[in-house]
C-alpha atoms as a PDB file:
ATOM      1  CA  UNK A   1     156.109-107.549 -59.439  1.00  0.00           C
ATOM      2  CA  UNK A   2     156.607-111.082 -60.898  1.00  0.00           C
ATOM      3  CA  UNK A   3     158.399-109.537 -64.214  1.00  0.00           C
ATOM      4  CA  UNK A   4     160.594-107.351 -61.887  1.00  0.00           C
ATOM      5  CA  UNK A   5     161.682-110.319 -59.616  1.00  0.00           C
ATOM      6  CA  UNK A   6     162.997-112.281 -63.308  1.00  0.00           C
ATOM      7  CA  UNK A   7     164.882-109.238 -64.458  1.00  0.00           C
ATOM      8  CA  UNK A   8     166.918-108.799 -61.175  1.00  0.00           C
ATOM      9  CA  UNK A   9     167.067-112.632 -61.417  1.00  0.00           C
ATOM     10  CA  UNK A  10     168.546-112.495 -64.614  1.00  0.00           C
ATOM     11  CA  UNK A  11     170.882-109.349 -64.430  1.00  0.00           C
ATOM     12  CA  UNK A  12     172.259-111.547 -61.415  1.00  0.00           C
ATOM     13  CA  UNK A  13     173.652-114.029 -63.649  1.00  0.00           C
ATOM     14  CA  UNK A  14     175.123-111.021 -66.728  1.00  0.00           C
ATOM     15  CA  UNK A  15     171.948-110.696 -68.370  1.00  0.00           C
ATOM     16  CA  UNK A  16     171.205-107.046 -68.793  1.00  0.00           C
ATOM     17  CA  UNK A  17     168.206-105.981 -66.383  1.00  0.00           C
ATOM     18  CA  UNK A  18     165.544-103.017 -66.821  1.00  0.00           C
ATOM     19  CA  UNK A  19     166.196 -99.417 -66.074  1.00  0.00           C
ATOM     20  CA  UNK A  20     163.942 -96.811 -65.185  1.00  0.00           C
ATOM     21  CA  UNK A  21     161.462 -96.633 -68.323  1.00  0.00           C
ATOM     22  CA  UNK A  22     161.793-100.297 -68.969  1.00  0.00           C
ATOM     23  CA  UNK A  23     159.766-100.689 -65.345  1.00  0.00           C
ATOM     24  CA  UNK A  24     157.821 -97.688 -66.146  1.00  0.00           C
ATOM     25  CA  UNK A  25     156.435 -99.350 -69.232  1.00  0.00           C
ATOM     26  CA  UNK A  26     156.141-102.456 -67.437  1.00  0.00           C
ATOM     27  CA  UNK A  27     153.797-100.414 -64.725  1.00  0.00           C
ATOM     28  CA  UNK A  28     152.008 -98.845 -67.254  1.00  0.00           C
ATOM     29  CA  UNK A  29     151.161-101.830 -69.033  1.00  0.00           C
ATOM     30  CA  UNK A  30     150.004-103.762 -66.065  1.00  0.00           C
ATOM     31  CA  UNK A  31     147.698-100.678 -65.070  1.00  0.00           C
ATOM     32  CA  UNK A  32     146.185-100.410 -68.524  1.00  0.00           C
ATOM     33  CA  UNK A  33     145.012-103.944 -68.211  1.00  0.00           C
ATOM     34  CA  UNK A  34     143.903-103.315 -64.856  1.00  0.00           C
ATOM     35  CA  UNK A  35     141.883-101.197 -65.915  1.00  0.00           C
ATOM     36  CA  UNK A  36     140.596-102.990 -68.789  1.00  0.00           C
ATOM     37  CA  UNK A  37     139.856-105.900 -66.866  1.00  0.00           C
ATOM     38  CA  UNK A  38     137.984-104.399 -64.246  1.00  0.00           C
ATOM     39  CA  UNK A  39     135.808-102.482 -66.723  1.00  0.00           C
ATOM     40  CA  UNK A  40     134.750-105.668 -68.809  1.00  0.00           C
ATOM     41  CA  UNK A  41     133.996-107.726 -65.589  1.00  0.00           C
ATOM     42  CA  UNK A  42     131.744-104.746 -64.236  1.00  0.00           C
ATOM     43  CA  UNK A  43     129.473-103.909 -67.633  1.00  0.00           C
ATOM     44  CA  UNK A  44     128.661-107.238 -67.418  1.00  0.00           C
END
């Protein structure tokens, strides 16, 4: 949510913001280490 709030910060001031997939892999990124993150702390 943070990342998106900078983009539509910066396409405020002429800066080109994210489209559709650029959020998409922005999602998908933030799931994957989620994920990853919550399987490390519980095989512990």
């Amino acid at each position: 949510m943070f990342i998106l709030i900078v983009f539509s910060c910066l396409s405020s001031r002429g800066i080109l913001g994210p489209n559709a997939s650029d959020m998409l892999v922005v999602f998908a990124l933030c799931y994957v280490v989620g994920q990853l993150s919550r399987t490390l702390s519980y095989s512990r």
